[in-house]
N, C-alpha and C. Protein backbone atom coordinates (compact mmCIF):
# COMPACT_ATOMS: atom_id res chain seq x y z
N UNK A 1 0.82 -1.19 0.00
CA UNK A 1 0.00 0.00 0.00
C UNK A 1 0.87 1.27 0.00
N UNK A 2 2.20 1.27 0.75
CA UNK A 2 2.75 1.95 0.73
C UNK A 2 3.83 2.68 -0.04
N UNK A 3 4.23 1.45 -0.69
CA UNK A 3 4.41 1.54 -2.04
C UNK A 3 3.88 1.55 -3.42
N UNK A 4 2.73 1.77 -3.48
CA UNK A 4 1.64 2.27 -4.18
C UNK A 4 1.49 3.38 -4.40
N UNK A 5 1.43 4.22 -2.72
CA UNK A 5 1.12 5.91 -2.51
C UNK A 5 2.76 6.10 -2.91
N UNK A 6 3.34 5.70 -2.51
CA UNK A 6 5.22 6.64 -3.05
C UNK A 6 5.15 6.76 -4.19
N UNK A 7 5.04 5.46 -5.04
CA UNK A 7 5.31 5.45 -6.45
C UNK A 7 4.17 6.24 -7.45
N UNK A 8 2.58 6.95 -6.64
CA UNK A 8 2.07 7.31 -7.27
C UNK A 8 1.88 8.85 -6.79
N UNK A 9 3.00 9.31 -5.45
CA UNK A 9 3.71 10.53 -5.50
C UNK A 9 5.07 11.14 -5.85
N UNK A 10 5.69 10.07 -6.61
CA UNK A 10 6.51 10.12 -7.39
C UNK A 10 6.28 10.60 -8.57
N UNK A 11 5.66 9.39 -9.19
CA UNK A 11 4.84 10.27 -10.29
C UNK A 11 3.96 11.54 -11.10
N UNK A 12 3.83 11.52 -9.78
CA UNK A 12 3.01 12.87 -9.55
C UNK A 12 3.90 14.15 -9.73
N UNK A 13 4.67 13.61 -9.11
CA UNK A 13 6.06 14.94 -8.95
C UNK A 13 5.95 14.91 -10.12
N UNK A 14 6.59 13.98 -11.22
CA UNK A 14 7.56 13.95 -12.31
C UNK A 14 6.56 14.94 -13.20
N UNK A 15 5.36 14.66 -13.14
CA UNK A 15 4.59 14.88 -14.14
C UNK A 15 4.31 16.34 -13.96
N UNK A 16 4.44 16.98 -12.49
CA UNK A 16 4.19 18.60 -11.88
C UNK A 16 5.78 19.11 -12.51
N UNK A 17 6.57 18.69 -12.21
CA UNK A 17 7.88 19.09 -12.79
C UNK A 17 7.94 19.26 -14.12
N UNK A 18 7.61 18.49 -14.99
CA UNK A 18 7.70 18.44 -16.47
C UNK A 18 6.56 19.54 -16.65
N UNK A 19 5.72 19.48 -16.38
CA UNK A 19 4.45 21.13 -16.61
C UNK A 19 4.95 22.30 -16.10
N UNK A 20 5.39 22.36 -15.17
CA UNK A 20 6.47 23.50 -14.28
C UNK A 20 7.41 23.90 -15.81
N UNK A 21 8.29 23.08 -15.66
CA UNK A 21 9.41 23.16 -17.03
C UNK A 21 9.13 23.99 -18.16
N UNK A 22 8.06 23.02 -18.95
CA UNK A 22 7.31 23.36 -19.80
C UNK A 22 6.64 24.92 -19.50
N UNK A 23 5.69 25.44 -18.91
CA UNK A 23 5.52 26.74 -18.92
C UNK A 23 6.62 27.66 -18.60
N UNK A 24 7.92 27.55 -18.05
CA UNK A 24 8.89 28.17 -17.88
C UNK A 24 9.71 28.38 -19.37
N UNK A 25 9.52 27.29 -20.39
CA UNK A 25 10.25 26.78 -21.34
C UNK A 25 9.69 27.99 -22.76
N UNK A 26 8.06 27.58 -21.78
CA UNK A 26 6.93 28.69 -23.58
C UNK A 26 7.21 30.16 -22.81
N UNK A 27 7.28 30.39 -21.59
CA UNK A 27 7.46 32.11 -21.14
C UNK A 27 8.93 32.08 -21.57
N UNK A 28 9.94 31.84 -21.44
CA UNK A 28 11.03 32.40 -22.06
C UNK A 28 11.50 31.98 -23.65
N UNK A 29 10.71 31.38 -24.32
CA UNK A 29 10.34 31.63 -26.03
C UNK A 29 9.49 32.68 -26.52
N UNK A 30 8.72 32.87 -25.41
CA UNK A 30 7.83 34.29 -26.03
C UNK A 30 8.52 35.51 -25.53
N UNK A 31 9.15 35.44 -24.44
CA UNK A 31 9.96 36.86 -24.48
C UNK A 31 10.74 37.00 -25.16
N UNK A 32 11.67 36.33 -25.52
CA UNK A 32 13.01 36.22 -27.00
C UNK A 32 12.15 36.69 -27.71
N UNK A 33 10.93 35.57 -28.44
CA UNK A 33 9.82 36.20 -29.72
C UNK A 33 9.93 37.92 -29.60
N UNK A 34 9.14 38.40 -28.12
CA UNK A 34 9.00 39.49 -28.21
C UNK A 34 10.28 40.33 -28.36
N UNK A 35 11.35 40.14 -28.00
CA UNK A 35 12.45 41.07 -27.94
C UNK A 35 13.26 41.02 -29.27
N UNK A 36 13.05 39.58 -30.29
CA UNK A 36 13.39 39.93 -31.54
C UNK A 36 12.44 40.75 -32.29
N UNK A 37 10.72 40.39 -31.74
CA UNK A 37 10.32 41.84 -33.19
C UNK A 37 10.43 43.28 -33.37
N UNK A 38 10.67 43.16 -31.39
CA UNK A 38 10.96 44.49 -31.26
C UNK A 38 12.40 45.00 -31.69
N UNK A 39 13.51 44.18 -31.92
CA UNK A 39 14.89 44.61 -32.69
C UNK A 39 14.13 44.64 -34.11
N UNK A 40 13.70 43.90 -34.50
CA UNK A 40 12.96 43.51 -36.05
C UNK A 40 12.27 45.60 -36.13
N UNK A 41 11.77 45.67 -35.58
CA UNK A 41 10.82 46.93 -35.83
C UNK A 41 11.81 48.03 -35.64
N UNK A 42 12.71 47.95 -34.72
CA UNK A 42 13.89 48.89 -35.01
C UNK A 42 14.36 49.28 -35.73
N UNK A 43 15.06 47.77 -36.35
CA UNK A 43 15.78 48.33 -37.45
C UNK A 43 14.70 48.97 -38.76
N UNK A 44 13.60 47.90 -38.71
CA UNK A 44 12.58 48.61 -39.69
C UNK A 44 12.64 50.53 -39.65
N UNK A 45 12.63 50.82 -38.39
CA UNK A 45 12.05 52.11 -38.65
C UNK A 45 13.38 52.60 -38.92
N UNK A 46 14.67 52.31 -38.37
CA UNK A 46 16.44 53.03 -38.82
C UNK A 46 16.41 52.59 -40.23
N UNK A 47 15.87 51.74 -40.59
CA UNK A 47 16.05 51.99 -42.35
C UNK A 47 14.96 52.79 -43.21
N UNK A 48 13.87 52.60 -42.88
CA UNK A 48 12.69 53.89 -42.69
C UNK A 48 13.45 55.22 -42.89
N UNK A 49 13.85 55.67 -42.17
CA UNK A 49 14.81 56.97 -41.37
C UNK A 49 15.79 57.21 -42.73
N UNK A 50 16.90 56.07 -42.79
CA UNK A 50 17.82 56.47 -43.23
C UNK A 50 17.23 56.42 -45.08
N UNK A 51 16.49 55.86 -45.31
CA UNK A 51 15.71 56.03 -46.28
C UNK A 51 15.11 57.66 -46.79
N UNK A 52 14.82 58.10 -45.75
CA UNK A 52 14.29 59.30 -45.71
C UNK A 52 15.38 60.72 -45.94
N UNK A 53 15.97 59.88 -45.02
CA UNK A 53 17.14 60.95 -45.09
C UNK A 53 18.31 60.91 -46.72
N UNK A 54 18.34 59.44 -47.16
CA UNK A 54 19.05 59.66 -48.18
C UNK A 54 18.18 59.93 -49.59
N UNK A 55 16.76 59.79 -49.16
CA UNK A 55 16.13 61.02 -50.82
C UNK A 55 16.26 62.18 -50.49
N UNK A 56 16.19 62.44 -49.15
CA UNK A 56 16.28 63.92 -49.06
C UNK A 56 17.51 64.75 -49.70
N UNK A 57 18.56 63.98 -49.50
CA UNK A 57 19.47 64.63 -49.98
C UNK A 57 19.70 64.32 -51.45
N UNK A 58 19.37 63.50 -51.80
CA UNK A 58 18.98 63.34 -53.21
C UNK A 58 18.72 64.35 -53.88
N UNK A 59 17.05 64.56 -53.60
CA UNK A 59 16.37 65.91 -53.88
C UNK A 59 17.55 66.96 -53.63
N UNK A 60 18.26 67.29 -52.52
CA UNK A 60 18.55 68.62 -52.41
C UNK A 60 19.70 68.54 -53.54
N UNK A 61 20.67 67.30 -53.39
CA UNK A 61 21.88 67.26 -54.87
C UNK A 61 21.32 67.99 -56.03
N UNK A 62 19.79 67.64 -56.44
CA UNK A 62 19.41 67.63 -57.80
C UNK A 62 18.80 69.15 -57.90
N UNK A 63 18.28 69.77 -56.70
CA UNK A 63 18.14 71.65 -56.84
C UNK A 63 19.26 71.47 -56.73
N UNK A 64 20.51 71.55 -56.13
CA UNK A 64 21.61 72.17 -56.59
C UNK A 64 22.41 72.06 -57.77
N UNK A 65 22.56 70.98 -58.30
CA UNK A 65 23.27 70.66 -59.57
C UNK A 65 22.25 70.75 -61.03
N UNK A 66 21.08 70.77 -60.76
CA UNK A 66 20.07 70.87 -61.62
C UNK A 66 20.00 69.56 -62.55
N UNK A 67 20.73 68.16 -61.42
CA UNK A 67 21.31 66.61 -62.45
C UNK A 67 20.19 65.60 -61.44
N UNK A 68 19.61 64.84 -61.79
CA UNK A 68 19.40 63.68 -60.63
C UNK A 68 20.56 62.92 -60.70
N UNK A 69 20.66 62.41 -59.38
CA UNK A 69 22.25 61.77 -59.21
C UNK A 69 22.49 60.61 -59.99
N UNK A 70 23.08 60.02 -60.41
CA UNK A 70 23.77 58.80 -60.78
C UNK A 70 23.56 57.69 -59.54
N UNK A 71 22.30 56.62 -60.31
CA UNK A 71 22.08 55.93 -59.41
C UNK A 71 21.92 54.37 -59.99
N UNK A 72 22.91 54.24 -60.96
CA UNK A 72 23.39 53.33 -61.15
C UNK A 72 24.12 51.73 -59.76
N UNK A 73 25.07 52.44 -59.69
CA UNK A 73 25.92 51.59 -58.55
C UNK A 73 24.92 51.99 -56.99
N UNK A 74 24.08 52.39 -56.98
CA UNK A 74 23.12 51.99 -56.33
C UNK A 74 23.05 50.84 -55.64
N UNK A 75 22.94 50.42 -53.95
CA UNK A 75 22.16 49.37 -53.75
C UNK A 75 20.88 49.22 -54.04
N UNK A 76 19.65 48.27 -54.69
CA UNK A 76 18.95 47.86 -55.13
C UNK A 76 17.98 47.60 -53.93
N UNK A 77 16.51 47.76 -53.85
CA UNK A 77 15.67 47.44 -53.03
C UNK A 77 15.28 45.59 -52.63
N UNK A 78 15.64 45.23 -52.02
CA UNK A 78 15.22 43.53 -51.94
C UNK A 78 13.78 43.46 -51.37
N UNK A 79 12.99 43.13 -52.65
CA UNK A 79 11.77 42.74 -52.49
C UNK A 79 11.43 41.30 -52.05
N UNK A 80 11.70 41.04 -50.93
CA UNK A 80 11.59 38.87 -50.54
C UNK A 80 10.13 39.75 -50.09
């Protein structure tokens, strides 16, 4: 009998431990998740930005020289 109740609070443990684990395991995958989209949206908006900033000066090259720039050797937009 008594080894009945051990082995079926043993079990018991194993099985509270492994669920313990497990929700410890999905809360620190969703904070990573969250802390990469939020680098993800960063950089989104610093290329946003620097986007902004390099037509701007675009535009201003082309009132001053009265040329649009040479935009050949250009990096290219990657549409994935």
């Amino acid at each position: 009998m008594i080894t009945g109740m051990v082995l079926a609070c043993f079990i018991t443990g194993l099985i509270a431990g492994w669920l313990l684990r497990s929700a410890f395991i999905r809360a620190e995958i969703s904070r990573m998740l969250e802390r990469e989209q939020r680098e993800v949206n960063h950089w989104r908006r610093e290329t946003d930005r620097a986007q902004a900033i390099s037509d701007q000066l675009a535009r201003q090259l082309a009132a001053h020289t009265g040329q649009l720039p040479d935009t050949r050797h250009w990096p290219q937009e990657d549409h994935h």
